[in-house]
PDB file of N, CA and C in Angstrom:
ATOM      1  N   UNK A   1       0.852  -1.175   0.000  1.00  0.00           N
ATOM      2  CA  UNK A   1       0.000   0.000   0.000  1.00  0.00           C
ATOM      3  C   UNK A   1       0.896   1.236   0.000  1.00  0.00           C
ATOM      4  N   UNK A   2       0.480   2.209  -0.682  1.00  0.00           N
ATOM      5  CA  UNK A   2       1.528   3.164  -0.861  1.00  0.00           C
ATOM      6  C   UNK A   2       1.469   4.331   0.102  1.00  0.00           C
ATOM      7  N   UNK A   3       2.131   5.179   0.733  1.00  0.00           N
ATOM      8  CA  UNK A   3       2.391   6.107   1.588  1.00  0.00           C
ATOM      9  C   UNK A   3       1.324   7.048   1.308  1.00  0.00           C
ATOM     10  N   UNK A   4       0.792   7.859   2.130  1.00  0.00           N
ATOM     11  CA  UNK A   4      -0.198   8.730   2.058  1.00  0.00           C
ATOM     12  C   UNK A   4       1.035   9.749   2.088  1.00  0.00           C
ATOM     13  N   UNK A   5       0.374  10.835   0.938  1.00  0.00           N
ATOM     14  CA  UNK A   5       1.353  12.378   0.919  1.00  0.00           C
ATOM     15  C   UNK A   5       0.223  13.129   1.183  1.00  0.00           C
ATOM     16  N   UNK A   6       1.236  13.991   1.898  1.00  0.00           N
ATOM     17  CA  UNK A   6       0.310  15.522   2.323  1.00  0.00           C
ATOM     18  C   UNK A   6      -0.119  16.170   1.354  1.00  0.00           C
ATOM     19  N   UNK A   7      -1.303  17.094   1.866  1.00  0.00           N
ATOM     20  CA  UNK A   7      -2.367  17.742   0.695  1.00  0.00           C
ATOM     21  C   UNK A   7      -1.261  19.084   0.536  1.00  0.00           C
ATOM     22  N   UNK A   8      -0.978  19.457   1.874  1.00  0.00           N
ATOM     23  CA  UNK A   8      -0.343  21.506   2.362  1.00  0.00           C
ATOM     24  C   UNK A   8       0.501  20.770   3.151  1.00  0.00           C
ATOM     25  N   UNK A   9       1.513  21.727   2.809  1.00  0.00           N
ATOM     26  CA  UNK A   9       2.759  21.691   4.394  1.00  0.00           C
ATOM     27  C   UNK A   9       2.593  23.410   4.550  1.00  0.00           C
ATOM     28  N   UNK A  10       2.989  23.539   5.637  1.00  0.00           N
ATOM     29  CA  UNK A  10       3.194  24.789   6.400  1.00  0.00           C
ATOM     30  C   UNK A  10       3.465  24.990   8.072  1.00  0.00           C
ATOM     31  N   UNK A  11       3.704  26.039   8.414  1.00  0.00           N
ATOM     32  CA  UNK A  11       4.247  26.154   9.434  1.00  0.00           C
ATOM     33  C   UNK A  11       3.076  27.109  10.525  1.00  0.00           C
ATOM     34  N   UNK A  12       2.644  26.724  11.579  1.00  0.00           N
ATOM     35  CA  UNK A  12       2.133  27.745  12.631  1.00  0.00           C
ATOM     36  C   UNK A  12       2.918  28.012  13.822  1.00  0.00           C
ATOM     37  N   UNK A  13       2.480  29.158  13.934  1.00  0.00           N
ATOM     38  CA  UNK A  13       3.568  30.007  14.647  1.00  0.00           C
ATOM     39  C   UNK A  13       2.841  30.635  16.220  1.00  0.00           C
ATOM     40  N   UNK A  14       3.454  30.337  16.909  1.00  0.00           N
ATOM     41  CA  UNK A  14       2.752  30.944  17.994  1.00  0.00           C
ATOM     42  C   UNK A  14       3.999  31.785  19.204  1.00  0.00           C
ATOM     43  N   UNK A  15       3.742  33.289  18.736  1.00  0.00           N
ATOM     44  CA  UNK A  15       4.747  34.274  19.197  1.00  0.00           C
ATOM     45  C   UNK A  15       6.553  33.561  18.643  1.00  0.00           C
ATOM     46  N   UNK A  16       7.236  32.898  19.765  1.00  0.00           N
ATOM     47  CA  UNK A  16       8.688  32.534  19.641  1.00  0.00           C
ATOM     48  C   UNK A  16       8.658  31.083  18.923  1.00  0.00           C
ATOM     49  N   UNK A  17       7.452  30.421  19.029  1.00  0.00           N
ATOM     50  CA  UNK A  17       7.499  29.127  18.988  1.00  0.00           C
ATOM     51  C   UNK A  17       6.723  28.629  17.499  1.00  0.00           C
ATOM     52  N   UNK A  18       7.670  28.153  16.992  1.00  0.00           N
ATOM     53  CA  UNK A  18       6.990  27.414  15.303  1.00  0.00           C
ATOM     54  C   UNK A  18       6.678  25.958  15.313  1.00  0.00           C
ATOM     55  N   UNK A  19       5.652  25.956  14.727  1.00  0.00           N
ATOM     56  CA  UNK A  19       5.763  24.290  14.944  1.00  0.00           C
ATOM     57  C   UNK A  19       5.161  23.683  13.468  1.00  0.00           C
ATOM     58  N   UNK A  20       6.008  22.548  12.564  1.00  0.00           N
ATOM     59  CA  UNK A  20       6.160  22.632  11.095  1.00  0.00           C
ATOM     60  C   UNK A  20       4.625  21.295  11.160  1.00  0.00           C
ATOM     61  N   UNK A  21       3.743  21.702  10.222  1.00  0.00           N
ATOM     62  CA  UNK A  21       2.128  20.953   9.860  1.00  0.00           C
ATOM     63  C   UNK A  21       1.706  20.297   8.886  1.00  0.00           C
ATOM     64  N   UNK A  22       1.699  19.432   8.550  1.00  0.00           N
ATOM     65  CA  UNK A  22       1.279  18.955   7.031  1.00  0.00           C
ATOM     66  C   UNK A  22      -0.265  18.168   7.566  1.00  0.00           C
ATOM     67  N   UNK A  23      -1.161  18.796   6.441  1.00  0.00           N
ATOM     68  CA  UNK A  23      -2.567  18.206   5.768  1.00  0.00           C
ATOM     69  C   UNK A  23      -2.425  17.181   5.206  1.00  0.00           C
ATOM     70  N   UNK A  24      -3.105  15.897   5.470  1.00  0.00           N
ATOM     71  CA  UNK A  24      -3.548  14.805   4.590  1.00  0.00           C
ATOM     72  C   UNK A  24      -5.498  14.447   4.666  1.00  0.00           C
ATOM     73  N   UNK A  25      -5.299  13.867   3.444  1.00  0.00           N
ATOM     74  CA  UNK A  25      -7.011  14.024   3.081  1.00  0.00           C
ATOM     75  C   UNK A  25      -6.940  12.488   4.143  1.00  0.00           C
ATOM     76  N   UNK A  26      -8.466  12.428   4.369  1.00  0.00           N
ATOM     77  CA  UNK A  26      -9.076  11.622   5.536  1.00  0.00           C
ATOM     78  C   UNK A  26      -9.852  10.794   4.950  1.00  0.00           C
ATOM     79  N   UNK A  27      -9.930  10.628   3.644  1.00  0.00           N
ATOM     80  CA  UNK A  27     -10.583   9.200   3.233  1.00  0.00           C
ATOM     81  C   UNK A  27      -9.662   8.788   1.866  1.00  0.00           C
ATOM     82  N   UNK A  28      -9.188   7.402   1.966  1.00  0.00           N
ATOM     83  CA  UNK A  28      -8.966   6.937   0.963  1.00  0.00           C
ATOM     84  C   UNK A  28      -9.226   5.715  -0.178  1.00  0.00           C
ATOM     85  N   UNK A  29      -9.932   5.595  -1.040  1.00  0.00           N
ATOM     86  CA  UNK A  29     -10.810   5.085  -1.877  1.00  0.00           C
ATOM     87  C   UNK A  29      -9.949   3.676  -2.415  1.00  0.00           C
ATOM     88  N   UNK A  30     -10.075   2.458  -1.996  1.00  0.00           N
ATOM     89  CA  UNK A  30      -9.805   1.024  -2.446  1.00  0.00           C
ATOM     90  C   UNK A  30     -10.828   0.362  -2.318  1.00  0.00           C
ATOM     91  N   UNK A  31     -12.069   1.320  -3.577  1.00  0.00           N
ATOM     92  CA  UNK A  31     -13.288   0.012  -3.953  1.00  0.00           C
ATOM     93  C   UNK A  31     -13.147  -0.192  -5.288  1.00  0.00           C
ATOM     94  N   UNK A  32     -13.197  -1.337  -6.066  1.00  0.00           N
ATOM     95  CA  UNK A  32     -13.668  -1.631  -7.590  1.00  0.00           C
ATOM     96  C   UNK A  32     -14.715  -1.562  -7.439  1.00  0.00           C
ATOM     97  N   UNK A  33     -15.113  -2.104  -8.734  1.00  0.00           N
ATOM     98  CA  UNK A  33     -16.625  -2.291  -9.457  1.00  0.00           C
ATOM     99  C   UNK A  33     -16.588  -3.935  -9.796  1.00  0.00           C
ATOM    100  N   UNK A  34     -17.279  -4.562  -9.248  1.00  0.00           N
ATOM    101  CA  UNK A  34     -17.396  -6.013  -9.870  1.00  0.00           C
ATOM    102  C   UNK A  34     -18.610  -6.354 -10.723  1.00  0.00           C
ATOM    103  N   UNK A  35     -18.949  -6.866 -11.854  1.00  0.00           N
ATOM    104  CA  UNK A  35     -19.548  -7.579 -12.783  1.00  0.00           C
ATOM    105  C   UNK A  35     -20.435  -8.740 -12.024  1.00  0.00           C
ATOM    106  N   UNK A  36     -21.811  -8.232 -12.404  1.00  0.00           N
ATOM    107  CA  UNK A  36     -22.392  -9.828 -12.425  1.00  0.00           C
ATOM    108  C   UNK A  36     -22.250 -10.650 -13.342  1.00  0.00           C
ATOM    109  N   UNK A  37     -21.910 -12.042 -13.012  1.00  0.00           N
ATOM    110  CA  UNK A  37     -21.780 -12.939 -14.281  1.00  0.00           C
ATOM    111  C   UNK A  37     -22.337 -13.923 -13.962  1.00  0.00           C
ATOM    112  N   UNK A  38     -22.905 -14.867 -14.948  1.00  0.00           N
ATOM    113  CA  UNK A  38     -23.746 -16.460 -15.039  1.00  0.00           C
ATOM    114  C   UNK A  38     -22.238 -17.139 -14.552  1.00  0.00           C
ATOM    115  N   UNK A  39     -22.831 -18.073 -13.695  1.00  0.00           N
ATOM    116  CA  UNK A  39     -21.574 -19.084 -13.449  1.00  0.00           C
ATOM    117  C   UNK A  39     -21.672 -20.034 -14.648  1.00  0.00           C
ATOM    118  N   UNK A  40     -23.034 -20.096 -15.011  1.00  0.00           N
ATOM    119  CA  UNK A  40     -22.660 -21.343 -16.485  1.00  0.00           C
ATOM    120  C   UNK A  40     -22.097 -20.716 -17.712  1.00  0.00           C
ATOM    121  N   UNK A  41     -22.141 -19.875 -18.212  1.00  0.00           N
ATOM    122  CA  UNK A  41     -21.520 -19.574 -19.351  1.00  0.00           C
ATOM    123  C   UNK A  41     -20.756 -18.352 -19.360  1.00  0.00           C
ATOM    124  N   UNK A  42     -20.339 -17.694 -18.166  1.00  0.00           N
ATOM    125  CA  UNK A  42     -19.689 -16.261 -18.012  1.00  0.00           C
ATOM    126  C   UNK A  42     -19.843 -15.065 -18.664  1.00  0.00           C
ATOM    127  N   UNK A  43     -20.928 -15.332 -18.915  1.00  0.00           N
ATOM    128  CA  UNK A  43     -21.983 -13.987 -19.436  1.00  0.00           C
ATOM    129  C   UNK A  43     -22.186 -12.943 -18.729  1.00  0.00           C
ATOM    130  N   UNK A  44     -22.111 -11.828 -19.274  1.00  0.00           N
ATOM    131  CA  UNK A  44     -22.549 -10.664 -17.844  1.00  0.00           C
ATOM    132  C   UNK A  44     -24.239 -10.603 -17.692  1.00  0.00           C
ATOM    133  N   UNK A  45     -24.622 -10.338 -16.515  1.00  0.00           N
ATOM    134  CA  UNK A  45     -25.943 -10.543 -16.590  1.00  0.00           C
ATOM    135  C   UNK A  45     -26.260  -8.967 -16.390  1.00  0.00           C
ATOM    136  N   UNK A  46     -26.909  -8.623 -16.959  1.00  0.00           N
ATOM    137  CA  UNK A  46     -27.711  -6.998 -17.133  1.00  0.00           C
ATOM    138  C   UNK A  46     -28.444  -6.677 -16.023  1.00  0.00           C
ATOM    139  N   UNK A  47     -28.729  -5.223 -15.669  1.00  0.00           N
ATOM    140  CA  UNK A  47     -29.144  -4.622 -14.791  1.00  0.00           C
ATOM    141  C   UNK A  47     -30.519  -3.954 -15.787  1.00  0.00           C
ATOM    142  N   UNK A  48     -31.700  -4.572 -15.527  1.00  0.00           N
ATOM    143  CA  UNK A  48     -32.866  -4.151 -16.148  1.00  0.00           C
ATOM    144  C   UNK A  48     -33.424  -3.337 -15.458  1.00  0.00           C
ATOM    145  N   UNK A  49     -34.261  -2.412 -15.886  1.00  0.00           N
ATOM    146  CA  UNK A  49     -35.148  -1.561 -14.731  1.00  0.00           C
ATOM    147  C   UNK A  49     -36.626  -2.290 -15.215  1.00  0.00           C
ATOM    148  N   UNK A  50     -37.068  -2.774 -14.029  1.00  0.00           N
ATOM    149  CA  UNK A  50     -38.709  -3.357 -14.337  1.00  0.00           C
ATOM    150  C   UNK A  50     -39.643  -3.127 -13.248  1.00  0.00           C
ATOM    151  N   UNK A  51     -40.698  -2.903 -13.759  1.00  0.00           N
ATOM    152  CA  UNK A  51     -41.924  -2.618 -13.097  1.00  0.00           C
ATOM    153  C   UNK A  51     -42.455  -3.742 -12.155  1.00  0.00           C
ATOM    154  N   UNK A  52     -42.430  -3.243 -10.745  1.00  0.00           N
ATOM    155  CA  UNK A  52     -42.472  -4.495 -10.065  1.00  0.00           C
ATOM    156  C   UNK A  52     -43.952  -5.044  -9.742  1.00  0.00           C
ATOM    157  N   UNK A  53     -44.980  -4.495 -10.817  1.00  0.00           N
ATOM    158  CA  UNK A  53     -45.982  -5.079 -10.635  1.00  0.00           C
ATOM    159  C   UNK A  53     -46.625  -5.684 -11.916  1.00  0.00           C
ATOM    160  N   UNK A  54     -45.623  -5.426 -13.075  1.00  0.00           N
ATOM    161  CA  UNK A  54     -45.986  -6.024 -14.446  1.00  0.00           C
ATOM    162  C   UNK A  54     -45.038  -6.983 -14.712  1.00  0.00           C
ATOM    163  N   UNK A  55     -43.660  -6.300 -14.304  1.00  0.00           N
ATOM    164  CA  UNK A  55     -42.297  -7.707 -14.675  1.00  0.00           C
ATOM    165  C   UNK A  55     -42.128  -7.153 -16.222  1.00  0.00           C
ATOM    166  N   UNK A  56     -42.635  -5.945 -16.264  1.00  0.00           N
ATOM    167  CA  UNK A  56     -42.544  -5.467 -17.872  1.00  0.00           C
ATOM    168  C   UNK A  56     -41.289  -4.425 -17.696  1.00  0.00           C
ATOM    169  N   UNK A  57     -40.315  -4.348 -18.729  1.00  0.00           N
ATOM    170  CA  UNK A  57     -39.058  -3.297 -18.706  1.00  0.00           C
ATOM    171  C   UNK A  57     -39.771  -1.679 -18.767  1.00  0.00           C
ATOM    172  N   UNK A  58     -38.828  -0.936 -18.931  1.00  0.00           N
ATOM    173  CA  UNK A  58     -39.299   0.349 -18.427  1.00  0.00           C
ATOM    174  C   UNK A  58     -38.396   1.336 -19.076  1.00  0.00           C
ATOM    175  N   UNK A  59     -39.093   2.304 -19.742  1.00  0.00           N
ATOM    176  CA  UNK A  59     -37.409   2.899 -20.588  1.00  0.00           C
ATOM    177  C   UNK A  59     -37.222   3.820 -19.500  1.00  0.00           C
ATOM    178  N   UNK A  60     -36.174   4.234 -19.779  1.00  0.00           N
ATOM    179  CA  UNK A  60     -35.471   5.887 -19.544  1.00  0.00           C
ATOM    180  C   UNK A  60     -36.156   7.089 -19.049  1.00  0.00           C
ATOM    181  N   UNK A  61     -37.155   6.984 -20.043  1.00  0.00           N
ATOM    182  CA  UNK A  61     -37.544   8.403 -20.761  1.00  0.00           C
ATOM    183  C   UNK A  61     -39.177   8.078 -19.644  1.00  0.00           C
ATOM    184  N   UNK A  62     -39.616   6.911 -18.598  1.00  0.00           N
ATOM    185  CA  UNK A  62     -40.725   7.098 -18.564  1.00  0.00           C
ATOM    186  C   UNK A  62     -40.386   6.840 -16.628  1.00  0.00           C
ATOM    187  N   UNK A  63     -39.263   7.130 -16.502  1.00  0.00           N
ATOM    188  CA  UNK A  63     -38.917   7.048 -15.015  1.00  0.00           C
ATOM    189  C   UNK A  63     -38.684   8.694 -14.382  1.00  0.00           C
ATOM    190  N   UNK A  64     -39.207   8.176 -13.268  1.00  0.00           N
ATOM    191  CA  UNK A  64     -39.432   9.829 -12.243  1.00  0.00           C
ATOM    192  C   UNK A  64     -38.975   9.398 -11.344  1.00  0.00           C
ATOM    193  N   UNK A  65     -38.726  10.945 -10.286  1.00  0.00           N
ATOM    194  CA  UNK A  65     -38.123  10.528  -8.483  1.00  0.00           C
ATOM    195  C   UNK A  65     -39.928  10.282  -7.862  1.00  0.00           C
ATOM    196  N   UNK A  66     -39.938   9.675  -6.758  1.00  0.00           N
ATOM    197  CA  UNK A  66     -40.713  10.498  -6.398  1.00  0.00           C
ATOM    198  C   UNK A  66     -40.674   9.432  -4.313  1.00  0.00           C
ATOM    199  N   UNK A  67     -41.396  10.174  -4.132  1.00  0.00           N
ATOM    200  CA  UNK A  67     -41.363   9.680  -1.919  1.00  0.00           C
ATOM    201  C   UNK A  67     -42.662   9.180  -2.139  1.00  0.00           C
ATOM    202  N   UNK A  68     -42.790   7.645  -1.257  1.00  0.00           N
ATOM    203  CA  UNK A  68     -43.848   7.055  -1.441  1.00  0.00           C
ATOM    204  C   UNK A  68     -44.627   7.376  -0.199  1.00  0.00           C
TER     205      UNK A  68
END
């Protein structure tokens, strides 16, 4: 895993006394994306949008937000 580097270096100062600061960001991102696949033929299997009271597909163009 590789070393986290600072975002800023700099220095704060208080009257006689310096004291040297470096920023690092607070989240770091080690997710992929994995594929569904058929174990029988290693096919990717699709992400359909369907109507869960017809089992009928659904385009694009006929989907809304909405709070139930």
């Amino acid at each position: 895993m590789p070393q986290p580097r600072p975002i800023w270096k700099g220095h704060i100062s208080f009257g006689l006394v310096t004291m040297p600061v470096e920023l690092y960001s607070a989240e770091a991102r080690t997710e992929f994306n994995l594929r569904m696949i058929d174990s029988r033929n290693t096919a990717r299997v699709q992400y359909n949008r369907v109507n869960a009271e017809t089992g009928e597909e659904v385009p694009w163009s006929q989907i809304v937000k909405g709070y139930e």
